[in-house]
N, C-alpha and C. Protein backbone atom coordinates (compact mmCIF):
# COMPACT_ATOMS: atom_id res chain seq x y z
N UNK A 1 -23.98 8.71 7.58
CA UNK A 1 -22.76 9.47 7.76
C UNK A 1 -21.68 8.63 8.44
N UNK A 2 -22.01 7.70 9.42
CA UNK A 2 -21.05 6.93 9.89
C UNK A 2 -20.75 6.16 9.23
N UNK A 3 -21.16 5.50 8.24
CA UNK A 3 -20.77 4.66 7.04
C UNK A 3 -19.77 5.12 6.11
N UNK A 4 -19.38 6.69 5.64
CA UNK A 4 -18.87 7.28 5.26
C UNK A 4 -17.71 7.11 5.71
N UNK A 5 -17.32 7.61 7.56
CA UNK A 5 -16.06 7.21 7.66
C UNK A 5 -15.54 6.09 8.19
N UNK A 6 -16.57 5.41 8.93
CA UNK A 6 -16.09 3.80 9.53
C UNK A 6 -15.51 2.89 8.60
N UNK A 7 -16.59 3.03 6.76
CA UNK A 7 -15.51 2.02 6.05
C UNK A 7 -14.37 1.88 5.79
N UNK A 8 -14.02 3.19 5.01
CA UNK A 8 -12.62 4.00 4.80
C UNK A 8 -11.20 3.72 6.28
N UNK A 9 -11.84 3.94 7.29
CA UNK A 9 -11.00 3.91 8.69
C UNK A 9 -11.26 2.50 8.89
N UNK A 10 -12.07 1.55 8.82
CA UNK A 10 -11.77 0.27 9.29
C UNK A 10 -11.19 -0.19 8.04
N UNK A 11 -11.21 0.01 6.61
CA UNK A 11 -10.45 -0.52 5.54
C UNK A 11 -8.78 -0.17 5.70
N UNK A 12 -8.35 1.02 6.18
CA UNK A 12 -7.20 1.75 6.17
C UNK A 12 -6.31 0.89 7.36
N UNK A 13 -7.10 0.96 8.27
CA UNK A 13 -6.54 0.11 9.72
C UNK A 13 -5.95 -1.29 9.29
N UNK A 14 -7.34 -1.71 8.94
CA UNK A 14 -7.44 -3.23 8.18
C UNK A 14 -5.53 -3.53 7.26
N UNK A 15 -5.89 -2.40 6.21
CA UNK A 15 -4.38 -3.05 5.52
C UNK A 15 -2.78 -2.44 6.32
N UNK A 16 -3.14 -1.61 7.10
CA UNK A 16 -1.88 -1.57 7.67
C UNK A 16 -1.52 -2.18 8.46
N UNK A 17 -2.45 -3.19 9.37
CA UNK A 17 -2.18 -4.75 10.29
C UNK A 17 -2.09 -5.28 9.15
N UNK A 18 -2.12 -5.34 8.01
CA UNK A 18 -2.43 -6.91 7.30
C UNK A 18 -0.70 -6.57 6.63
N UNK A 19 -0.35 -5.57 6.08
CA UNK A 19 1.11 -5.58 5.69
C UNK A 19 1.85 -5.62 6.93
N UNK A 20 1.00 -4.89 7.89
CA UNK A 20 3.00 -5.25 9.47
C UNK A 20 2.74 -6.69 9.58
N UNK A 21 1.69 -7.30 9.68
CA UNK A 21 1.22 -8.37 10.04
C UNK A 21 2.22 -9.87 9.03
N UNK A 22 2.11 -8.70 7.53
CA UNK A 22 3.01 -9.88 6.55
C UNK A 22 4.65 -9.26 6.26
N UNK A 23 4.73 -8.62 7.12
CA UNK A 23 6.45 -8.25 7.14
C UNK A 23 6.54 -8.80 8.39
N UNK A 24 6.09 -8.97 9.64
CA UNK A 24 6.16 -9.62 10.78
C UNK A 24 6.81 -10.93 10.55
N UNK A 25 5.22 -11.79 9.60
CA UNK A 25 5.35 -12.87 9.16
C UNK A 25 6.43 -13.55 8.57
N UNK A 26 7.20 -12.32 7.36
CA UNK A 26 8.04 -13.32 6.69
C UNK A 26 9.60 -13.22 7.36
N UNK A 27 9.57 -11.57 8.03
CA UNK A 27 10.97 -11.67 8.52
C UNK A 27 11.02 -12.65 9.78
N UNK A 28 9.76 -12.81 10.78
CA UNK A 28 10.00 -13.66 11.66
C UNK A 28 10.23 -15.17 11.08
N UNK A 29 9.48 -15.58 9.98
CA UNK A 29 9.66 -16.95 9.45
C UNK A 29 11.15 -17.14 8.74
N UNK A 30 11.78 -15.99 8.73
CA UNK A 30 13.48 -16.06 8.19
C UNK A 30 14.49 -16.22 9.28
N UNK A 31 13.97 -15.39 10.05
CA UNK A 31 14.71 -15.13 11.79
C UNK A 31 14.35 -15.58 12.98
N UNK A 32 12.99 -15.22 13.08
CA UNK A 32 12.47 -15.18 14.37
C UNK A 32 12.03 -13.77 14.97
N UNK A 33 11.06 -13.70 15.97
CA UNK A 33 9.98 -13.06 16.16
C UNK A 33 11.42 -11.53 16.81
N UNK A 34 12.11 -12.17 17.49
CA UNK A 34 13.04 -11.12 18.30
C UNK A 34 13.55 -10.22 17.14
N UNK A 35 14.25 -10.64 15.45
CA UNK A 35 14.90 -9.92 14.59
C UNK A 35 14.16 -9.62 14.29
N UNK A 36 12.87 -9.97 13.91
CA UNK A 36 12.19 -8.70 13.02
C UNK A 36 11.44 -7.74 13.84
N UNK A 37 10.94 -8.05 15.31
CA UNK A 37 11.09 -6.91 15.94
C UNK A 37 12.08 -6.04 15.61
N UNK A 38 13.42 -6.59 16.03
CA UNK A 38 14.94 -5.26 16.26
C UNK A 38 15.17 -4.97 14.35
N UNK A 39 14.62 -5.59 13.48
CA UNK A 39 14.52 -4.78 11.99
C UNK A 39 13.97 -3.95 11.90
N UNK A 40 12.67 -4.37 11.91
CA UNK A 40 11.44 -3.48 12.03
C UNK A 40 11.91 -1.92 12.73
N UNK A 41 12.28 -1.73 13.95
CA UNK A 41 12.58 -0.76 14.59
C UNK A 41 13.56 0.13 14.19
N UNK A 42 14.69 -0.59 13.60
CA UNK A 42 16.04 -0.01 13.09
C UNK A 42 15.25 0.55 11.62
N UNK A 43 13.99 -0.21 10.88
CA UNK A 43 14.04 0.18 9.47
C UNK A 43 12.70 1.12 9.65
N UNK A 44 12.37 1.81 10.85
CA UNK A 44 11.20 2.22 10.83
C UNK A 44 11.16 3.29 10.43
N UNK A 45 11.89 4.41 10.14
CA UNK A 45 12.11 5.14 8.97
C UNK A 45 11.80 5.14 8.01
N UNK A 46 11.89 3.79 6.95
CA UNK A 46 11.24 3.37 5.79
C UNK A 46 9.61 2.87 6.12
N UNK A 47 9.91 1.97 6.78
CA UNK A 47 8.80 0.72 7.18
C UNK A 47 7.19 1.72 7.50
N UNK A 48 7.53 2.46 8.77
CA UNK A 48 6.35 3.47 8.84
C UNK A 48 5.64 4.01 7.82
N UNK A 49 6.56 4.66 7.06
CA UNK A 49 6.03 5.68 5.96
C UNK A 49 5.11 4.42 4.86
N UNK A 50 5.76 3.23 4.79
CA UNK A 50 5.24 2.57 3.45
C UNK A 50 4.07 1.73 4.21
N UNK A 51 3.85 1.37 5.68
CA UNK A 51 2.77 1.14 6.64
C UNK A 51 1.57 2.27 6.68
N UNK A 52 1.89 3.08 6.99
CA UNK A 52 0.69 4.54 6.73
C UNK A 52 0.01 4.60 5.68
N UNK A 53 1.00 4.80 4.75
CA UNK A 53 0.72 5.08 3.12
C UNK A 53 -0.23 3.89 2.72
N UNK A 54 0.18 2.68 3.12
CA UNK A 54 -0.59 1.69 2.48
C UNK A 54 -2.30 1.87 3.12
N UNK A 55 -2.39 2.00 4.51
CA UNK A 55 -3.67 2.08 5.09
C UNK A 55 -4.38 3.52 4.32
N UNK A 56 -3.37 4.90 3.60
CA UNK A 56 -4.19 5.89 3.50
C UNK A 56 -4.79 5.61 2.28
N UNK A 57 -3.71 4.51 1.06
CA UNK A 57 -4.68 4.32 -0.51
C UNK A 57 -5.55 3.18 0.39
N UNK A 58 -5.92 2.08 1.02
CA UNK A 58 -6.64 1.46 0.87
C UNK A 58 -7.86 2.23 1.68
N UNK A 59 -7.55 3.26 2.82
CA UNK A 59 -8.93 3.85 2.83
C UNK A 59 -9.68 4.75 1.40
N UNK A 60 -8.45 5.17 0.67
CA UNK A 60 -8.65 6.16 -0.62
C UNK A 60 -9.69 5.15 -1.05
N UNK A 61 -9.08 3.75 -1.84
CA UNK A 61 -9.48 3.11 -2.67
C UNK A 61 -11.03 3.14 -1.89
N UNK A 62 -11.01 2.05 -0.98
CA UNK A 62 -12.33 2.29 -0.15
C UNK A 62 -13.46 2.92 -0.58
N UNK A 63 -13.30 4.32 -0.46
CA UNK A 63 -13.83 6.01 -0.53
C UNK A 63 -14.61 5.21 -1.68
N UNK A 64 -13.51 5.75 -2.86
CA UNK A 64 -13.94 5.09 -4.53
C UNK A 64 -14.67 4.04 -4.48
N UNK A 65 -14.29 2.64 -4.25
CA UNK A 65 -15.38 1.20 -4.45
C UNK A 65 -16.85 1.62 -4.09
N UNK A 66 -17.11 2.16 -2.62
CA UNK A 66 -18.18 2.39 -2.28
C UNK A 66 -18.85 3.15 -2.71
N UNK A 67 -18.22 4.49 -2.99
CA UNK A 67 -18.51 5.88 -3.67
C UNK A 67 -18.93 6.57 -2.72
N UNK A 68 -18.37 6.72 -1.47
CA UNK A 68 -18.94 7.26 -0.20
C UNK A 68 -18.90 8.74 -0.16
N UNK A 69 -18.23 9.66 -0.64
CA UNK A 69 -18.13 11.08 -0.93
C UNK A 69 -18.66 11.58 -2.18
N UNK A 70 -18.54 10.83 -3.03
CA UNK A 70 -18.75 11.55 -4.34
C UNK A 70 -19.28 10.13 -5.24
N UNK A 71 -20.41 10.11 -6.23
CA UNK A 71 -20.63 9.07 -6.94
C UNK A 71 -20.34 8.94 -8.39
N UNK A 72 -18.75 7.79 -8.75
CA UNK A 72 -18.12 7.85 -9.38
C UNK A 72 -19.28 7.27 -10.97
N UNK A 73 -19.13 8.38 -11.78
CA UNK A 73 -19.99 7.82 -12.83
C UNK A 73 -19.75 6.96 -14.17
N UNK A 74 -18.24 6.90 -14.29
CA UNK A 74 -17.64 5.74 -14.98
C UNK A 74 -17.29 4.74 -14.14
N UNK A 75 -17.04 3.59 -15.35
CA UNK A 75 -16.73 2.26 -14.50
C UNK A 75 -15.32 2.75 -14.68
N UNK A 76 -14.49 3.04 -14.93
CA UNK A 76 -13.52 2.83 -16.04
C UNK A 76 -12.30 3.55 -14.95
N UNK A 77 -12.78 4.59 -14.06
CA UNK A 77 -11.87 5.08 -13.29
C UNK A 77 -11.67 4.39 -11.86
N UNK A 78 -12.68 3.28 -11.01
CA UNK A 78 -12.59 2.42 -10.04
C UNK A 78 -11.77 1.04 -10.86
N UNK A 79 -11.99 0.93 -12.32
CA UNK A 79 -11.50 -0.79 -12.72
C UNK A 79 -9.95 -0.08 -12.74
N UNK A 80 -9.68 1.20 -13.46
CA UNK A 80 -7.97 1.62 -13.36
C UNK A 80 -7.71 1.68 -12.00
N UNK A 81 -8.11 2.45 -11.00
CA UNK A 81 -7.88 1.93 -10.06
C UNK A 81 -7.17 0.94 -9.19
N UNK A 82 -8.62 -0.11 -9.26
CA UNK A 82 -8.15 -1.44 -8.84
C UNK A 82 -6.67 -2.05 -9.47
N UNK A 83 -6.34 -1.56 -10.71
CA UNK A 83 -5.42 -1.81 -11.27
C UNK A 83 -4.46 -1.66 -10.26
N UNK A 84 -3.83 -0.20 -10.60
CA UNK A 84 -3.13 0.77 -10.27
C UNK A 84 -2.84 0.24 -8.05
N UNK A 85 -3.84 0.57 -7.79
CA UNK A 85 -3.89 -0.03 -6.38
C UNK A 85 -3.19 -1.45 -6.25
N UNK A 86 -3.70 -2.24 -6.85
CA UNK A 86 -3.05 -3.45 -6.29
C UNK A 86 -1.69 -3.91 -6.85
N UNK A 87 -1.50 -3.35 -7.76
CA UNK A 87 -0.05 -2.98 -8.29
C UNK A 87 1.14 -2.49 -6.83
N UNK A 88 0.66 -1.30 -7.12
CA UNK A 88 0.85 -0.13 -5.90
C UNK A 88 1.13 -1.32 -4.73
N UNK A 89 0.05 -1.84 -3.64
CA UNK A 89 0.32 -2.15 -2.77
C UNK A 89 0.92 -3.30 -3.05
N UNK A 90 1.11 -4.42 -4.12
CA UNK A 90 2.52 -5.25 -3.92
C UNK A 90 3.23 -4.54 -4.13
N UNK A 91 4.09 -4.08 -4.44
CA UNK A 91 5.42 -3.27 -5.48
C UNK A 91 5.62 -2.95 -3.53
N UNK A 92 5.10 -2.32 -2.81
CA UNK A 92 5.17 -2.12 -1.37
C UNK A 92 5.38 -2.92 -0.67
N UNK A 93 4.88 -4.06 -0.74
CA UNK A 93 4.61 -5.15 0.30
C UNK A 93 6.03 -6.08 -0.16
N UNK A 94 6.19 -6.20 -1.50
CA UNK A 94 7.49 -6.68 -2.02
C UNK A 94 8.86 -6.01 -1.61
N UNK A 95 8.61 -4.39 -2.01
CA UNK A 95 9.73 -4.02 -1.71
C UNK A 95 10.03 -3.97 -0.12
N UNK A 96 8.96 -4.16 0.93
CA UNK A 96 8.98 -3.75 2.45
C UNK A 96 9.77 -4.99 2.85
N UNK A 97 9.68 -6.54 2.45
CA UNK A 97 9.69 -7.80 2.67
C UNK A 97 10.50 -8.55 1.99
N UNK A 98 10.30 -8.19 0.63
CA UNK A 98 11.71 -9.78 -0.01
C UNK A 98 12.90 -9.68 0.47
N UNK A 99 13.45 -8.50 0.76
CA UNK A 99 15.00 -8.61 1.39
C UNK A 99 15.51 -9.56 2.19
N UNK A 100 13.99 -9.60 2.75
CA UNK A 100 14.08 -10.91 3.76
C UNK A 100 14.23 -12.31 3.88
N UNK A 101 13.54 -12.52 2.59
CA UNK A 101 13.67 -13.85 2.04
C UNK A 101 14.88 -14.32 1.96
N UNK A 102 16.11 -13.40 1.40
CA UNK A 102 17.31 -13.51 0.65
C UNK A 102 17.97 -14.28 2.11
N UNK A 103 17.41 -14.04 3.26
CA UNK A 103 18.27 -14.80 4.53
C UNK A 103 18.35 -15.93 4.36
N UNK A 104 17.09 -16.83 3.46
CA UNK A 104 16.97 -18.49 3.48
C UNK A 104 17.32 -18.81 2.27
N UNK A 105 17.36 -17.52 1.38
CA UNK A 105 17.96 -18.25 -0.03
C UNK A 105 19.24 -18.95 0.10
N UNK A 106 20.19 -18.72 0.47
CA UNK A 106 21.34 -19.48 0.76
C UNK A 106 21.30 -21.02 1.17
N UNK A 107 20.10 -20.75 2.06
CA UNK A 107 19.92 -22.32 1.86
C UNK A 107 19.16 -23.28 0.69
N UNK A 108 18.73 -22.49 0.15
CA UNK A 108 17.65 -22.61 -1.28
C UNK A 108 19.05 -23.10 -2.45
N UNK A 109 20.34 -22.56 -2.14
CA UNK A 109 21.19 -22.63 -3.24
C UNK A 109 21.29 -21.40 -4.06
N UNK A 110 20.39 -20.49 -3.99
CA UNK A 110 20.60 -19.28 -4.48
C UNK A 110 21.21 -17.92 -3.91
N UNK A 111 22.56 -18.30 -3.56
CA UNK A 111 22.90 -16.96 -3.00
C UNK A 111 23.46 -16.09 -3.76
N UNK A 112 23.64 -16.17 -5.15
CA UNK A 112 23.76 -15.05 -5.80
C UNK A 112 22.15 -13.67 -5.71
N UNK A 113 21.13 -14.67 -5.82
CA UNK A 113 19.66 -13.81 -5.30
C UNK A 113 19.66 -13.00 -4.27
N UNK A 114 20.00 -13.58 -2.94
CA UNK A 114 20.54 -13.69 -1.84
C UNK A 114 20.99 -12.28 -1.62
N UNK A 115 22.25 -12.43 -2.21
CA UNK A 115 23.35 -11.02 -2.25
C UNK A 115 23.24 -9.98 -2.76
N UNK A 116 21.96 -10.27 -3.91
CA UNK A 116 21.67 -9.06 -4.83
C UNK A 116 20.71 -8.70 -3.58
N UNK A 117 19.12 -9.39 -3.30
CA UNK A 117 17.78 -8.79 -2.40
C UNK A 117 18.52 -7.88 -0.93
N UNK A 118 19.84 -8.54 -0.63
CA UNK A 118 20.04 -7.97 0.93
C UNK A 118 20.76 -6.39 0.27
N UNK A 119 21.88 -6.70 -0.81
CA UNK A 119 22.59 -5.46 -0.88
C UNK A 119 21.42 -4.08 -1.81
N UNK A 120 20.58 -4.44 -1.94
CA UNK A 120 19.39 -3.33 -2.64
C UNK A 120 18.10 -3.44 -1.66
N UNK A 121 18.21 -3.52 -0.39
CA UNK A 121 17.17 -3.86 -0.23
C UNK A 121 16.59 -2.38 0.27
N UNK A 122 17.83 -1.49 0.44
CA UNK A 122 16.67 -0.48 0.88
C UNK A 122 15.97 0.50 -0.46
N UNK A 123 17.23 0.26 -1.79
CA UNK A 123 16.49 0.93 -3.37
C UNK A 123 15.47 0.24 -3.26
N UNK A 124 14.69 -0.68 -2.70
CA UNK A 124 13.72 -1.69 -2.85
C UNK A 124 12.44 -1.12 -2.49
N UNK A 125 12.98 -0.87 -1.08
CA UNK A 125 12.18 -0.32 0.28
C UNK A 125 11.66 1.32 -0.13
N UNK A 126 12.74 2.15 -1.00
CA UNK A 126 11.90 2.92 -1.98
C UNK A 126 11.37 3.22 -2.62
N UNK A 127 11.77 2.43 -3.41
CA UNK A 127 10.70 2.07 -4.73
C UNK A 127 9.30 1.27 -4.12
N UNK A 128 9.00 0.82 -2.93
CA UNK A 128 7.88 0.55 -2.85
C UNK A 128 7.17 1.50 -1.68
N UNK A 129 7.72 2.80 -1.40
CA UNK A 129 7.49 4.17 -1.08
C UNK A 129 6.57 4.88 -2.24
N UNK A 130 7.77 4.89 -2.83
CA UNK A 130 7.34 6.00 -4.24
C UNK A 130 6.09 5.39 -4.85
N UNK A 131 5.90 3.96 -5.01
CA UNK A 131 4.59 3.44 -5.79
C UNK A 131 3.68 3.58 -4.58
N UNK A 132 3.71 3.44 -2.83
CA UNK A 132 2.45 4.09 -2.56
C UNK A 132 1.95 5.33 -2.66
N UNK A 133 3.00 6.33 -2.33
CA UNK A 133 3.14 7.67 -2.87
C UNK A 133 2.18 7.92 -4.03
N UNK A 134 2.57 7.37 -5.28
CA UNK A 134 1.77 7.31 -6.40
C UNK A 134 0.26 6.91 -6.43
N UNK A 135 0.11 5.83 -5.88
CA UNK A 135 -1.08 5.48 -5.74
C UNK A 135 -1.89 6.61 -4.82
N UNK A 136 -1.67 6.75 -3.48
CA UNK A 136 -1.95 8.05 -3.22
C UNK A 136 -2.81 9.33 -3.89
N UNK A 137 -1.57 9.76 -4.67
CA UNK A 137 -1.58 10.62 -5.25
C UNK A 137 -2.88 10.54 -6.39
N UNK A 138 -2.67 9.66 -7.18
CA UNK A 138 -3.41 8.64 -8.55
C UNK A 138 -4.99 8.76 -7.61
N UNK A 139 -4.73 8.02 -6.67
CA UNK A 139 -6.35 7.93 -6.13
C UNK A 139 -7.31 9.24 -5.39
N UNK A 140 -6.08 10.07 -4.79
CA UNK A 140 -6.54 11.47 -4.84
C UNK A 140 -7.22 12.70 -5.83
N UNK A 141 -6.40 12.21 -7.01
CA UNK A 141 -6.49 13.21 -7.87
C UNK A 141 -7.97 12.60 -8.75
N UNK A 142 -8.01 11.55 -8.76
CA UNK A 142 -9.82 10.42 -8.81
C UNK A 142 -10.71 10.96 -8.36
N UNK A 143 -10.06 11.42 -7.16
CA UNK A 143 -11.11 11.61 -6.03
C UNK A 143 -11.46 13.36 -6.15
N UNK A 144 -10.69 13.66 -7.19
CA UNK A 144 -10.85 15.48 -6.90
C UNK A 144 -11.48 15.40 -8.38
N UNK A 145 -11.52 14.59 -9.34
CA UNK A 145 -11.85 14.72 -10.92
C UNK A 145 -13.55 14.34 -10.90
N UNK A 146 -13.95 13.44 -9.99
CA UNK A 146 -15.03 13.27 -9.79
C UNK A 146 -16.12 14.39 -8.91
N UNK A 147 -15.87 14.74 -8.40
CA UNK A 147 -16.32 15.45 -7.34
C UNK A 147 -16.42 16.82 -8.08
N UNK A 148 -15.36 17.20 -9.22
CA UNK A 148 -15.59 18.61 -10.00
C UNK A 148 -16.55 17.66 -11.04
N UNK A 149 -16.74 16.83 -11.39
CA UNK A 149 -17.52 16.44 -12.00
C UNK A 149 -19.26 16.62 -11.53
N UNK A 150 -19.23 16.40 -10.53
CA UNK A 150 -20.79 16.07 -9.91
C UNK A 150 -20.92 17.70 -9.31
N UNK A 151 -19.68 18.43 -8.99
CA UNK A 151 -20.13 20.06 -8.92
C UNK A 151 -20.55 20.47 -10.45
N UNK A 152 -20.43 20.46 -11.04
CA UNK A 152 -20.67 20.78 -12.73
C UNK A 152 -21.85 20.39 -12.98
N UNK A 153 -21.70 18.86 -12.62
CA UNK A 153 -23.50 18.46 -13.22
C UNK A 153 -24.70 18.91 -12.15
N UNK A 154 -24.21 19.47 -10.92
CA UNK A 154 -24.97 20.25 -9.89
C UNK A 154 -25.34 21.51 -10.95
N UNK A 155 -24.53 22.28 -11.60
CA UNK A 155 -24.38 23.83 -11.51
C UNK A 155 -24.95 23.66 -12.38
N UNK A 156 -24.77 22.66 -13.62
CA UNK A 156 -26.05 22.26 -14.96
C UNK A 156 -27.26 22.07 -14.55
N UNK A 157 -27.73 21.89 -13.80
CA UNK A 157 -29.48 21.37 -13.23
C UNK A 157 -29.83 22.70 -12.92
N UNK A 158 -28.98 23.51 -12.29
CA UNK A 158 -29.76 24.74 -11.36
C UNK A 158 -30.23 25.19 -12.10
């Protein structure tokens, strides 16, 4: 039973240090450790929600790989999944972070890039909302299709 929720909660924990950890990373490697603190804080409105979200699909996903609640009996709905998930969490991790990049593009020579990543960066920062959102959702509704599945093949045996 503790296996049940320790993986899920140490997997969930796990990716929400590992994305603040790589928005830390790239805005401090653009700025420095002080701006992406004072970003981070000003964008935590966005930033939180797509931080949470990411730790709740990777405990979801978790759940699924292991099969810790319910035992998934196709391959076919963990391999979409994995798809769908790691899609999901770049499209997040991209939209939470490239804006940032656009600070050194200028020195790269690309500041037309530059001008586009900073002036969209928060349509960005949504759109990689809405795809954890989705995933979420996608890995929930997995998680409810299986489980009426294995109630059914319960209610067939009795």
């Amino acid at each position: 039973m503790k296996r049940r929720i320790l993986i899920p909660l140490a997997a969930g924990l796990t990716g929400s240090i590992l994305l603040t950890s790589i928005y830390f990373g790239i805005v401090s490697w653009a700025q420095g450790f002080q701006y992406a603190a004072s970003l981070f804080w000003q964008d935590r409105w966005i930033v939180f929600p797509i931080i949470i979200g990411f730790g709740i699909q990777t405990a979801l996903y978790s759940i699924l790989r292991f099969r810790l609640f319910v035992p998934v009996q196709s391959t076919a709905a963990p391999a979409a999944l994995t798809g769908a998930s790691g899609a999901t969490s770049s499209l997040a991790m991209v939209a939470c972070c490239i804006h940032h990049v656009s600070d050194v593009l200028p020195i790269l020579g690309l500041t037309a890039a530059a001008t586009f990543l900073a002036r969209y960066r928060i349509p960005f920062m949504l759109i990689g909302l809405g795809m954890t959102l989705f995933g979420i959702v996608f890995m929930s509704y997995t998680l409810y299709r299986e489980r009426q599945k294995t109630l059914q093949l319960g209610d067939s045996h009795a």
